[in-house]
N, C-alpha and C. Protein backbone atom coordinates (compact mmCIF):
# COMPACT_ATOMS: atom_id res chain seq x y z
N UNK A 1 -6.94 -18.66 25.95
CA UNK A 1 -7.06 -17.28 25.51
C UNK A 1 -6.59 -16.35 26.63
N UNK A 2 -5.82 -15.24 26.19
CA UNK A 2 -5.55 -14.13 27.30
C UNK A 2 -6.37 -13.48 27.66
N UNK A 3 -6.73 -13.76 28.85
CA UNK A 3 -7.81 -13.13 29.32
C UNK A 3 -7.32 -11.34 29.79
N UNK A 4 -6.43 -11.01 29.51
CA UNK A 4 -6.45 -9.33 29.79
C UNK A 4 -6.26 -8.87 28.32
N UNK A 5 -6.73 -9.43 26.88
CA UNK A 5 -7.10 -8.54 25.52
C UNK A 5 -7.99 -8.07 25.43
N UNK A 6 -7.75 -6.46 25.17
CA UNK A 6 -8.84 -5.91 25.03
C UNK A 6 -9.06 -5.08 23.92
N UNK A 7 -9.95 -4.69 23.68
CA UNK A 7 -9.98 -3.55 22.60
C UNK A 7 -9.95 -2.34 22.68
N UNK A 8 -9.13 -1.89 22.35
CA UNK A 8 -8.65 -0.35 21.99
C UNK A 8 -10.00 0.41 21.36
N UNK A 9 -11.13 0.50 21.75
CA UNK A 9 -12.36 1.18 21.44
C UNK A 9 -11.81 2.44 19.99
N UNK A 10 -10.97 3.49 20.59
CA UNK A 10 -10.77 4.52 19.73
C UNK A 10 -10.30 4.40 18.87
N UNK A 11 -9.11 3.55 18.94
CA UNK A 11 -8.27 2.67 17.75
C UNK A 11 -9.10 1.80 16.62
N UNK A 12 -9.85 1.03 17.24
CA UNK A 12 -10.49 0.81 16.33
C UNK A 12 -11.42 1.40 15.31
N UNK A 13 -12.36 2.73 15.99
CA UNK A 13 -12.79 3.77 15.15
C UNK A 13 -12.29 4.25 14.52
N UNK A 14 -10.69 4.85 15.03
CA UNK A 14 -10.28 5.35 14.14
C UNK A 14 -9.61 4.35 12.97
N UNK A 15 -9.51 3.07 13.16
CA UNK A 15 -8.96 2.01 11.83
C UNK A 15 -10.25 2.30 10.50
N UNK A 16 -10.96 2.20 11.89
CA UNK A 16 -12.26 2.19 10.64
C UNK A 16 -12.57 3.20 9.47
N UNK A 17 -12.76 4.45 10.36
CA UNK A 17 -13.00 5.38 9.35
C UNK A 17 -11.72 5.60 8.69
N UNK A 18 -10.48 5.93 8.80
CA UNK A 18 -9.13 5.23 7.93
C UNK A 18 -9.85 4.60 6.66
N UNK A 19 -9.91 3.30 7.07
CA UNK A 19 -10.36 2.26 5.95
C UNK A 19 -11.61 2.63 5.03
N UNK A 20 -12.39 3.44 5.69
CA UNK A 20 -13.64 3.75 5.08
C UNK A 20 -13.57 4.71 3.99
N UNK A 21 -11.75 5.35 4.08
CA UNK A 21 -11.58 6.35 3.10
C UNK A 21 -11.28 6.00 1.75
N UNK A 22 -10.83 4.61 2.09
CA UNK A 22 -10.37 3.97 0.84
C UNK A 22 -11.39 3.19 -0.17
N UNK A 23 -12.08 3.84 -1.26
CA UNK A 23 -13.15 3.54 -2.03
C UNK A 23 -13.96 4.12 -1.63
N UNK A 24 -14.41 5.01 -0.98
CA UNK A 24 -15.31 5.47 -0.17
C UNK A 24 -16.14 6.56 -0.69
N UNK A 25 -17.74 6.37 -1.02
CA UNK A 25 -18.55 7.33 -1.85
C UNK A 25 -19.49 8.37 -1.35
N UNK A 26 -19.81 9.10 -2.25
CA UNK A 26 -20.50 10.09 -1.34
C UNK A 26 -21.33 9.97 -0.64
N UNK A 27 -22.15 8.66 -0.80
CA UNK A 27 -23.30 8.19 -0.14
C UNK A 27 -23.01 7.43 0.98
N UNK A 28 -21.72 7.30 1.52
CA UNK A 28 -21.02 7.32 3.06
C UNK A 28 -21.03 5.16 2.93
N UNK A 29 -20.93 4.62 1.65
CA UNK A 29 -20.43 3.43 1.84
C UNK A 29 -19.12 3.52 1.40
N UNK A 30 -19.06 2.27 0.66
CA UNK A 30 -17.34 2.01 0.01
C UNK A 30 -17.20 1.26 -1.10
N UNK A 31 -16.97 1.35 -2.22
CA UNK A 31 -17.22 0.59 -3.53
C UNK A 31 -15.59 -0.06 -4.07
N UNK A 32 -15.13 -1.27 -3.27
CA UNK A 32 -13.42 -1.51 -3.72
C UNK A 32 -13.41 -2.97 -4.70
N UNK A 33 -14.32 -2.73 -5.59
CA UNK A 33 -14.47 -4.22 -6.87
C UNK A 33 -12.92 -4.62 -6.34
N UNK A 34 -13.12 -6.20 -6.69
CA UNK A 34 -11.85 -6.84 -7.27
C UNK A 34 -11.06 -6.32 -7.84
N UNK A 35 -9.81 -6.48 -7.14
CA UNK A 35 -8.56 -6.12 -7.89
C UNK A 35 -8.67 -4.09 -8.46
N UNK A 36 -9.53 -3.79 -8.37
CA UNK A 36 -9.37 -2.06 -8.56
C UNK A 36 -8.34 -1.75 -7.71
N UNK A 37 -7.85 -0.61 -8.02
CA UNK A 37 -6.68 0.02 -7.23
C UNK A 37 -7.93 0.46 -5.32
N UNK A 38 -8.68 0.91 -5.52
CA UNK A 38 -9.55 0.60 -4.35
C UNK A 38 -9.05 -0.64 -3.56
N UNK A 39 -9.46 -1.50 -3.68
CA UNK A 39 -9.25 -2.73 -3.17
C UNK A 39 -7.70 -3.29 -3.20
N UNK A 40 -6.43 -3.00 -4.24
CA UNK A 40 -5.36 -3.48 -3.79
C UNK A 40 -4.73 -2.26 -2.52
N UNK A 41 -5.24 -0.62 -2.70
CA UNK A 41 -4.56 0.08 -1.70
C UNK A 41 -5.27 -1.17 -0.31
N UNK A 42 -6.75 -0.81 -0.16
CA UNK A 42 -6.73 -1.63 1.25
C UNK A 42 -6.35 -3.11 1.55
N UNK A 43 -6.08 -4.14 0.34
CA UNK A 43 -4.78 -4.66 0.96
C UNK A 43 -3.54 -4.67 1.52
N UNK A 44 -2.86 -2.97 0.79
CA UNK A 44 -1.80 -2.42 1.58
C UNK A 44 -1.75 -2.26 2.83
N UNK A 45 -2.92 -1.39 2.98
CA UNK A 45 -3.12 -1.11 4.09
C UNK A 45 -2.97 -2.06 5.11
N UNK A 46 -4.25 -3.03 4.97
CA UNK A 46 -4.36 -4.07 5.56
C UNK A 46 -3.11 -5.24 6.14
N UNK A 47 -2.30 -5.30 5.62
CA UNK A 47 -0.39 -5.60 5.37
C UNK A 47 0.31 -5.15 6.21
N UNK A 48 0.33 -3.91 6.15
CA UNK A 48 1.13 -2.73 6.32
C UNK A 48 0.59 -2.32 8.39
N UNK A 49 -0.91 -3.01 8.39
CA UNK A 49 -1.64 -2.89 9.48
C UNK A 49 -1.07 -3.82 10.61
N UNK A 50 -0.78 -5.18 10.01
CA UNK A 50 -0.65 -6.52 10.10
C UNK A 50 0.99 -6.86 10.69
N UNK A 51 1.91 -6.06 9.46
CA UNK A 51 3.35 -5.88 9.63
C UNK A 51 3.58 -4.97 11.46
N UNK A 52 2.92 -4.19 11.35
CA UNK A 52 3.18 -3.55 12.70
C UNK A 52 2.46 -3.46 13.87
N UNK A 53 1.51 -5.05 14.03
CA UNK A 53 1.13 -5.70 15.11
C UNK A 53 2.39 -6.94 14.98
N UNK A 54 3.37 -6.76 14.27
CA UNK A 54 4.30 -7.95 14.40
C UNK A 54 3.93 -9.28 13.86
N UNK A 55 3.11 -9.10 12.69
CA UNK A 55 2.41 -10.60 12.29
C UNK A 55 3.51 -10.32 10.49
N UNK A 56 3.75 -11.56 9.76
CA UNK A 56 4.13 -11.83 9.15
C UNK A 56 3.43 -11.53 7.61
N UNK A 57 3.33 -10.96 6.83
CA UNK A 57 2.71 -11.07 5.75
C UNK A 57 3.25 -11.83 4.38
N UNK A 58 2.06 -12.63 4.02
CA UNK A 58 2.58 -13.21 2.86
C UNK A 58 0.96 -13.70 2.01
N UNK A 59 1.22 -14.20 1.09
CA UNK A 59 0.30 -13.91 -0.31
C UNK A 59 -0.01 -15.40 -0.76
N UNK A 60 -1.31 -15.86 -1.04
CA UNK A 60 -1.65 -17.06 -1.23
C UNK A 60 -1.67 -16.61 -2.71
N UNK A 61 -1.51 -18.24 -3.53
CA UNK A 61 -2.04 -18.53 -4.90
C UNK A 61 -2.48 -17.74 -5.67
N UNK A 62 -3.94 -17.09 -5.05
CA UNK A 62 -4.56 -15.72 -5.64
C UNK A 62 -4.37 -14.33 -5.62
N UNK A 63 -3.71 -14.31 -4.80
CA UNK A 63 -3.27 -12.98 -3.87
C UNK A 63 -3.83 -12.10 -2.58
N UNK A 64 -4.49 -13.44 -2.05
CA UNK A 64 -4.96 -12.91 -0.90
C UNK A 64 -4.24 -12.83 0.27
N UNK A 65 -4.00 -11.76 1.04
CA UNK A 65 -3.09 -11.98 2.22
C UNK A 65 -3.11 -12.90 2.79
N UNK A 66 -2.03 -13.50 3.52
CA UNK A 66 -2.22 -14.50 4.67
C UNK A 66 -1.82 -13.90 6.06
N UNK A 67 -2.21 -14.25 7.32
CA UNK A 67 -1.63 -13.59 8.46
C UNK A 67 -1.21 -14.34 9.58
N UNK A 68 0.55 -14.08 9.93
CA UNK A 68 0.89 -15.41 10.74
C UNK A 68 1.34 -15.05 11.55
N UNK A 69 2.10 -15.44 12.65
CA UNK A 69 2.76 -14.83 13.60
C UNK A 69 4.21 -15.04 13.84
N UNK A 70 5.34 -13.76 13.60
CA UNK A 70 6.21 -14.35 13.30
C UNK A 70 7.15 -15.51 14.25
């Protein structure tokens, strides 16, 4: 393991609340059922997140992302 990875503290807050927008109810959770447009945007996202850490995206059987390195 590389021992100099670290986490981007702010980056990650800010991924979060990002993500938290997507399905996200007044009562400050997130409701993204199966397959709702909720839940396929944050697979976009999630992809789209994935694509520009330089990892490969591609789609199993069901349609769940996979994540590889290219």
């Amino acid at each position: 393991m590389n021992d100099q990875l670290r986490v981007n503290g702010n980056r990650l807050i800010a991924d979060l609340e990002e993500l938290s927008r997507i399905g996200g109810t007044q009562e400050g959770g997130v409701h993204r059922p199966a397959l709702s447009e909720a839940d396929l945007e944050t697979r976009r996202w999630l992809g789209n997140k994935a694509r520009a850490a330089g990892l490969m995206v591609t789609k199993d059987g069901v349609g769940s992302p996979e994540r590889r390195p290219l």
